[in-house]
Protein backbone atom coordinates (compact mmCIF):
# COMPACT_ATOMS: atom_id res chain seq x y z
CA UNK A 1 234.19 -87.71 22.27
CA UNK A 2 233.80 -84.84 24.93
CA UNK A 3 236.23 -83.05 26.34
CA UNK A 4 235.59 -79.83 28.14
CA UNK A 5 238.11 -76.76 30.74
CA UNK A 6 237.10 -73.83 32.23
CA UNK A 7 238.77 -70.62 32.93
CA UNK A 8 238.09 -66.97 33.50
CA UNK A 9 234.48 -68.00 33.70
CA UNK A 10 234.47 -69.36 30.61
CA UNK A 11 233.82 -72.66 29.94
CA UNK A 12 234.76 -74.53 26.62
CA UNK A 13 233.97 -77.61 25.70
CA UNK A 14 235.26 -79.84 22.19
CA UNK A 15 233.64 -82.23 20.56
CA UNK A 16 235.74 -84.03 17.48
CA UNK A 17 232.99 -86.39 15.25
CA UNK A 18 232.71 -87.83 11.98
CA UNK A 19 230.58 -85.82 9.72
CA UNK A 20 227.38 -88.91 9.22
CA UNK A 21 223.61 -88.56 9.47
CA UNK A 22 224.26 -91.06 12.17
CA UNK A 23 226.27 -88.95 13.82
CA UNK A 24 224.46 -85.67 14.36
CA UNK A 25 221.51 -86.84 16.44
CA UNK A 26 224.29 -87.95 18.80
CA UNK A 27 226.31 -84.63 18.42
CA UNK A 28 222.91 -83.04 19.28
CA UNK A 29 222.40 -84.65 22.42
CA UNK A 30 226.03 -84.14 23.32
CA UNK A 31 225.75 -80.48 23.19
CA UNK A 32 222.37 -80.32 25.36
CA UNK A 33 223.50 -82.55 28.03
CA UNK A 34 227.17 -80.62 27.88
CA UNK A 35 224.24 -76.99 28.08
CA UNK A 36 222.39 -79.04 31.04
CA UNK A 37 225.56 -80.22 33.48
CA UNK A 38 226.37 -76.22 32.66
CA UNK A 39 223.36 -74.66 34.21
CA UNK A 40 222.26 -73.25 30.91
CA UNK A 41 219.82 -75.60 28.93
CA UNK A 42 217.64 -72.73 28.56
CA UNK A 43 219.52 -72.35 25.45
CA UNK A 44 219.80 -75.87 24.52
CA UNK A 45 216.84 -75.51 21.69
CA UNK A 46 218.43 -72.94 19.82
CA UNK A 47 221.53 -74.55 20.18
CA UNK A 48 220.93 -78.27 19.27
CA UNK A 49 219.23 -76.68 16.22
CA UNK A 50 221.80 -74.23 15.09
CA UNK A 51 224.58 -77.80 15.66
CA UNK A 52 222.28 -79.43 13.16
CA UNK A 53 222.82 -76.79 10.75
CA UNK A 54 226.23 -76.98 11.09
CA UNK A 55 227.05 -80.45 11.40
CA UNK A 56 224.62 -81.23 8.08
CA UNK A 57 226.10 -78.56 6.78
CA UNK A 58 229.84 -80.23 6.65
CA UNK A 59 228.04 -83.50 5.08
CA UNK A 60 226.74 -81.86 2.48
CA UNK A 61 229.61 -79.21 1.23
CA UNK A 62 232.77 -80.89 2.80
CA UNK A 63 231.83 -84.85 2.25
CA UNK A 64 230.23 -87.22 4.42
CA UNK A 65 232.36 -89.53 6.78
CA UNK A 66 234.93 -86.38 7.37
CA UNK A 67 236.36 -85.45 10.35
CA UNK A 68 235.14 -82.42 11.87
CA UNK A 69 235.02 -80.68 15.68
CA UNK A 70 232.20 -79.03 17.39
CA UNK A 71 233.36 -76.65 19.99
CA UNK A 72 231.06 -74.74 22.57
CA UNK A 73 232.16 -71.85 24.66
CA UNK A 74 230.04 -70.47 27.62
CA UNK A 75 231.01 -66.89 29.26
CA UNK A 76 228.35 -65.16 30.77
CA UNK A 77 226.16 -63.60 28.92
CA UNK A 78 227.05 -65.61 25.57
CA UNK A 79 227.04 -69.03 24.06
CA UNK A 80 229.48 -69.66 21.32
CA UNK A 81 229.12 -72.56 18.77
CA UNK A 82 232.22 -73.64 16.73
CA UNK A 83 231.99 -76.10 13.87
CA UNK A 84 235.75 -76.78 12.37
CA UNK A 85 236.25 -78.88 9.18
CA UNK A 86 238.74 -79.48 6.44
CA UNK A 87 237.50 -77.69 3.85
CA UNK A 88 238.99 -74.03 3.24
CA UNK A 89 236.11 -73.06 0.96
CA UNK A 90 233.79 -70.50 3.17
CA UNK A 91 230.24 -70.59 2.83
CA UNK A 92 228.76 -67.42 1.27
CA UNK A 93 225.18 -66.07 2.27
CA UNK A 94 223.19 -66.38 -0.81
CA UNK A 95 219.36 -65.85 -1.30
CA UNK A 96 217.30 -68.90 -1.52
CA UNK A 97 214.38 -69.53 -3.32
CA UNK A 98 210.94 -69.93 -1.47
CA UNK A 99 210.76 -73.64 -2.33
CA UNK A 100 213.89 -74.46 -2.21
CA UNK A 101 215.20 -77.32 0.35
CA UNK A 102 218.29 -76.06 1.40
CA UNK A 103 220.60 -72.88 1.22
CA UNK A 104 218.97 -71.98 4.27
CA UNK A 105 221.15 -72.63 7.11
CA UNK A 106 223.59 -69.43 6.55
CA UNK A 107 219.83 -67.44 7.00
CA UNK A 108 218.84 -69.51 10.41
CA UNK A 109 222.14 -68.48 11.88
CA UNK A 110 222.23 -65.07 10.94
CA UNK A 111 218.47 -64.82 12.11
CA UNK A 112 218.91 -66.66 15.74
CA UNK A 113 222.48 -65.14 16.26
CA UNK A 114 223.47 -61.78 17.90
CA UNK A 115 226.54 -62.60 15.80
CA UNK A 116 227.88 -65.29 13.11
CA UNK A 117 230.96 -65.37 10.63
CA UNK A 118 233.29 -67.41 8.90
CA UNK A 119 237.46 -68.10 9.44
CA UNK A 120 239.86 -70.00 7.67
CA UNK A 121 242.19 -72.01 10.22
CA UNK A 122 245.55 -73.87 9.94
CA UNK A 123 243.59 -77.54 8.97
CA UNK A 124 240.48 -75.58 7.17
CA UNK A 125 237.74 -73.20 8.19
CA UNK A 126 235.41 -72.53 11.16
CA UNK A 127 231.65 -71.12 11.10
CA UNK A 128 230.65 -70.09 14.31
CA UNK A 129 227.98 -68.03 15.57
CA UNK A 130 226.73 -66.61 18.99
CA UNK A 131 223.63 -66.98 20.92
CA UNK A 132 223.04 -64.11 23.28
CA UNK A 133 221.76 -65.79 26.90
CA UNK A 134 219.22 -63.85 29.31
CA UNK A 135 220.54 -62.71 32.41
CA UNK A 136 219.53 -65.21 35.15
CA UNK A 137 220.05 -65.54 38.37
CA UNK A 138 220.03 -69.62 38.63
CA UNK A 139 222.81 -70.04 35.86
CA UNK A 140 225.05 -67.60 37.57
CA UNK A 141 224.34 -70.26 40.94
CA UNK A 142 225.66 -72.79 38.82
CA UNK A 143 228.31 -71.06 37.69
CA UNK A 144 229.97 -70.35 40.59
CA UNK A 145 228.83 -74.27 42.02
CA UNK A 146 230.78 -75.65 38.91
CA UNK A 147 233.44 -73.38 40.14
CA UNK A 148 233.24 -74.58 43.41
CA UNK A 149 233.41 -78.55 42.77
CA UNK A 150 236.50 -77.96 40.07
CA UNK A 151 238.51 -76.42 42.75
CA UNK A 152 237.37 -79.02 44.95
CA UNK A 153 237.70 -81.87 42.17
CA UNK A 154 241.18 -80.98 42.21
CA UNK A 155 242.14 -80.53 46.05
CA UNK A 156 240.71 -84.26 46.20
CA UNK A 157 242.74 -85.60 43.22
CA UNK A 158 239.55 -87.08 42.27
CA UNK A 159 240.06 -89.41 38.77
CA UNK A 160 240.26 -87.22 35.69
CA UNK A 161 239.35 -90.61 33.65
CA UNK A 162 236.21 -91.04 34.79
CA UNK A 163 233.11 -89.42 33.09
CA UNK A 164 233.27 -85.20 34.10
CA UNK A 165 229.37 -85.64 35.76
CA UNK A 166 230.36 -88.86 37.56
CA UNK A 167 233.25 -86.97 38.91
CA UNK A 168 231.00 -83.42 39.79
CA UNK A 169 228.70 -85.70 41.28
CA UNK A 170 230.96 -86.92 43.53
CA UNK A 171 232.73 -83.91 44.66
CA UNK A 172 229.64 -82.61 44.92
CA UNK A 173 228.59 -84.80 48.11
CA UNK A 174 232.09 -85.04 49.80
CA UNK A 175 231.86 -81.04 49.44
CA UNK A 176 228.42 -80.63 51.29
CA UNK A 177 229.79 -83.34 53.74
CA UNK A 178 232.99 -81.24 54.27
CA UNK A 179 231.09 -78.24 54.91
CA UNK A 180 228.89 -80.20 57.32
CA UNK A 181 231.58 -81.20 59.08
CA UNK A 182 232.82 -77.30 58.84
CA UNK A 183 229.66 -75.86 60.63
CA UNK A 184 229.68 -78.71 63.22
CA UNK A 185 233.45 -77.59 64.22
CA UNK A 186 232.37 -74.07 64.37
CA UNK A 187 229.54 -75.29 67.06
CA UNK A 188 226.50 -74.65 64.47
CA UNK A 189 223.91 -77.31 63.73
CA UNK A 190 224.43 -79.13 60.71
CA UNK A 191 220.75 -80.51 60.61
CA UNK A 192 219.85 -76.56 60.71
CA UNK A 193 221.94 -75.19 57.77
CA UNK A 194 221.10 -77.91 55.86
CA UNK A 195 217.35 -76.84 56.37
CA UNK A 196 218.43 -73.20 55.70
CA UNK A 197 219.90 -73.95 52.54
CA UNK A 198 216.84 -76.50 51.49
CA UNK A 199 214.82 -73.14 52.38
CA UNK A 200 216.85 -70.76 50.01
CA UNK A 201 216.78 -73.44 47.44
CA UNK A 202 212.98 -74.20 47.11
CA UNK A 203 212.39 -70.50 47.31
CA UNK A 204 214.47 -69.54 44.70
CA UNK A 205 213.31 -72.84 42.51
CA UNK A 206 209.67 -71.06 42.71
């Protein structure tokens, strides 16, 4: 169900579902743990919500048990959340009535987005929307971590089958054991960087 690249700093990830009830708890929970391995889960609230609102939003104007794709996009600053379907009818903003149960989502995204709209595509349309992300100094860490252990993912030839965190994970320790093994070469004291870097960690946790 997940597939994800990154280039240029941005990262992209697609998720391809069937449009069910069933289904969008699951498609929820995709999209905050894909948010969470990328540093930024500070966004994963309004996210998961605005993927509900899309996702129920293909049940209930394109037809349940349809295929549809959820795509996130990560650069910077910016989250981008893309929900493709079959359907080349675009959804029009409308005003809903104060009691009224539905006809609302259009509103939510244009309220919680810096920016929203509507496309037709080659296989149907796309509604997609933009969540503006705060500047912070721990995501652009990760960033440039996630950088790191791709590079390093592929140096190693490490097994593009497996599940992506199993795979990070994994790079992620022969990395900081390669760079152990780089400060002892250069005559430092491994036992002291790491230290150092548990320092600069826990202070910048705080």
């Amino acid at each position: 169900m997940l597939g994800s690249d990154a280039t240029d700093s941005r990262r992209r990830c697609v998720l391809p579902f069937e449009a069910l009830p069933a289904e969008v708890r699951l498609l929820r929970r995709a999209a905050a743990a894909q948010l969470s391995q990328w540093g930024v889960p500070v966004a994963g609230d309004e996210a998961q919500l605005v993927v509900t609102e899309l996702a129920t939003n293909v049940i209930k104007h394109v037809g349940e048990g349809t295929s549809a794709t959820l795509i996130l996009e990560w650069k910077r600053e910016r989250l981008r959340i893309e929900m493709h379907d079959k359907s080349r009818s675009l959804p029009a903003l409308c005003t809903a009535a104060s009691d009224a149960e539905c006809g609302r989502g259009l509103h939510l995204l244009g309220a919680m987005a810096v920016d929203w709209g509507t496309a037709v595509s080659v296989l149907g349309k796309a509604v997609w929307c933009e969540i503006e992300l705060a500047p912070d100094a721990a995501c652009l860490r990760m960033e440039r971590a996630i950088d790191a252990l791709e590079n390093y993912r592929q140096l190693t030839g490490a097994d593009l089958h497996e599940r992506c965190e199993v795979v990070l994970e994994e790079s992620a320790v022969r990395l900081i054991a390669d760079l152990l093994h780089w400060t002892s070469a250069r005559g430092l004291d491994a036992d002291d960087v790491l230290d150092r870097a548990q320092m600069h960690y826990e202070a910048e946790a705080a």
